[in-house]
Protein backbone atom coordinates (compact mmCIF):
# COMPACT_ATOMS: atom_id res chain seq x y z
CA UNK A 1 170.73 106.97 -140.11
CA UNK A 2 173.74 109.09 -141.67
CA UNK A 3 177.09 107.57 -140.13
CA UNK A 4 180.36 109.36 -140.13
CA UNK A 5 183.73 107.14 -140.62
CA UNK A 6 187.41 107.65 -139.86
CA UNK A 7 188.39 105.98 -143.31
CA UNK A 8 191.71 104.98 -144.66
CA UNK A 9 190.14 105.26 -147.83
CA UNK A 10 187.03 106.17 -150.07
CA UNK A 11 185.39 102.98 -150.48
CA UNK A 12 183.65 100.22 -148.52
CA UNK A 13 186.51 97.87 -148.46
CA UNK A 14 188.85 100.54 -147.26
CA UNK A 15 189.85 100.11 -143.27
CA UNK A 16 188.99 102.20 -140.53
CA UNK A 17 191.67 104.81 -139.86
CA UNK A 18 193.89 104.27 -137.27
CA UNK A 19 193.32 108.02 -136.11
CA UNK A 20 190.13 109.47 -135.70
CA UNK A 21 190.51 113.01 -136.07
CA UNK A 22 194.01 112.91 -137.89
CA UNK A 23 191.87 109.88 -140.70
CA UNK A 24 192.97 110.35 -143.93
CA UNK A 25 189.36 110.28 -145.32
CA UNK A 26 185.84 111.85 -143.69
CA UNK A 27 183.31 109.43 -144.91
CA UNK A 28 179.64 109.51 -145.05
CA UNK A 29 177.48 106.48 -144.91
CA UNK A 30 173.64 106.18 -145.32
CA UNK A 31 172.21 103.10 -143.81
CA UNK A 32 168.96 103.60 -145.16
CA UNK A 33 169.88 104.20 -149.07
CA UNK A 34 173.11 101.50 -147.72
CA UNK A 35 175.33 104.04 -149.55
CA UNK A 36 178.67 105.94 -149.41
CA UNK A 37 176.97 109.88 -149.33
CA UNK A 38 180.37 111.62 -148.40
CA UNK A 39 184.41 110.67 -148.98
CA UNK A 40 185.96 113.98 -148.65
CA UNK A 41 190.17 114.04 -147.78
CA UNK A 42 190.67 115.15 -144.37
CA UNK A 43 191.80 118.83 -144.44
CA UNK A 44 191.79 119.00 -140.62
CA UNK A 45 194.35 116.10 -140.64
CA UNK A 46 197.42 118.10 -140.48
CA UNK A 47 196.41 120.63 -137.26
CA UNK A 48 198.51 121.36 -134.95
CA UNK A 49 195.65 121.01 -132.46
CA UNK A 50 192.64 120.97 -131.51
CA UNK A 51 191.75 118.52 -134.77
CA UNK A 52 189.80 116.62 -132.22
CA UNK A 53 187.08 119.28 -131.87
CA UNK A 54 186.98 120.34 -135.66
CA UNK A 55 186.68 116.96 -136.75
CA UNK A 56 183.64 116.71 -133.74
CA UNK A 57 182.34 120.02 -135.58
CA UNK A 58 182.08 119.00 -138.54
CA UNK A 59 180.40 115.57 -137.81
CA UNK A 60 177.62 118.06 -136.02
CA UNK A 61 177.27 120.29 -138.79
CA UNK A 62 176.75 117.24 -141.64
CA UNK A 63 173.89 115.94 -138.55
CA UNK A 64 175.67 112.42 -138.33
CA UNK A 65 174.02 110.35 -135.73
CA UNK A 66 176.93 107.89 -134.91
CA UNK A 67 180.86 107.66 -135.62
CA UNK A 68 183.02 104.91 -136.20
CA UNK A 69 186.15 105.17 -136.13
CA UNK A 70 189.02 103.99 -133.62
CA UNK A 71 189.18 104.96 -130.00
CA UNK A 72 188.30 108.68 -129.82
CA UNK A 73 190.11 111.24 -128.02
CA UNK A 74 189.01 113.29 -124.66
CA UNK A 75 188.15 116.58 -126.76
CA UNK A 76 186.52 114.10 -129.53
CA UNK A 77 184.45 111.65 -127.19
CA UNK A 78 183.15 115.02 -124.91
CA UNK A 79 182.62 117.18 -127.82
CA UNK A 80 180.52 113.77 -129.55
CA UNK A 81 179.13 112.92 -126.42
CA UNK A 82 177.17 116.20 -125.57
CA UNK A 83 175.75 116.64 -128.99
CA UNK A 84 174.09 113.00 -129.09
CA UNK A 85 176.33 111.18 -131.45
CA UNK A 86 176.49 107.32 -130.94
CA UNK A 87 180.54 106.58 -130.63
CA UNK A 88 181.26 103.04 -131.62
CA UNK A 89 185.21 102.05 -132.04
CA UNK A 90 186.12 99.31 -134.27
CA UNK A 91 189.12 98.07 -136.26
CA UNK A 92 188.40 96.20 -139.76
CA UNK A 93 186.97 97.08 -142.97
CA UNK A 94 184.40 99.74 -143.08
CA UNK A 95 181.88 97.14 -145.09
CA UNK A 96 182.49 95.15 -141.31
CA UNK A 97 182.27 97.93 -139.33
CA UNK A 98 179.07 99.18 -140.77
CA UNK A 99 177.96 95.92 -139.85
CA UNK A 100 178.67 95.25 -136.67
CA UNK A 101 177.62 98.71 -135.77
CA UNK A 102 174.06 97.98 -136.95
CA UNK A 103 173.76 94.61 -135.09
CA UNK A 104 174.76 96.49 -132.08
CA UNK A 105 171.85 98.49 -132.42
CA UNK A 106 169.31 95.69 -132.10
């Protein structure tokens, strides 16, 4: 499953963002090769609106499954919601988030 996260940084031990569409990083995570396959700066980040939607557009075009991140926004959660993607909010390390995510699968 291809996961995006609202990062605060590029690595595992980074934190989840305290924003979701404004994040600092858009990560990628693979939970079947249990690797980092995206940490791109957030270019959207500085919008003067509607960052909620790109962010939710761009999550659709990379065919992410689920975001984490913290609570999403009305435009964010809709735009998520309608095309499928699993929205789980969480505040801790991405390595934890991950995690917790997974277990909440079972």
């Amino acid at each position: 499953m291809k996961i995006f996260i609202a990062a605060d940084g590029k690595s595992l031990d980074s934190n989840i963002a305290e924003r979701f569409a404004r994040c600092p990083v858009l990560m990628g995570y693979d939970t079947e090769k249990q690797e980092i396959i995206e940490a791109v700066d957030n270019p959207y980040k500085d919008g003067t609106g509607g960052v909620g939607v790109q962010v939710s557009n761009y999550i659709g075009q990379k065919g992410y499954e689920a975001a984490i991140g913290p609570h999403t926004g009305p435009n964010a959660t809709g735009a998520l919601t309608e095309a499928g993607v699993k929205l789980f909010a969480f505040q801790g390390t991405i390595k934890e988030a991950i995690s917790e995510f997974l277990k909440s699968l079972k």
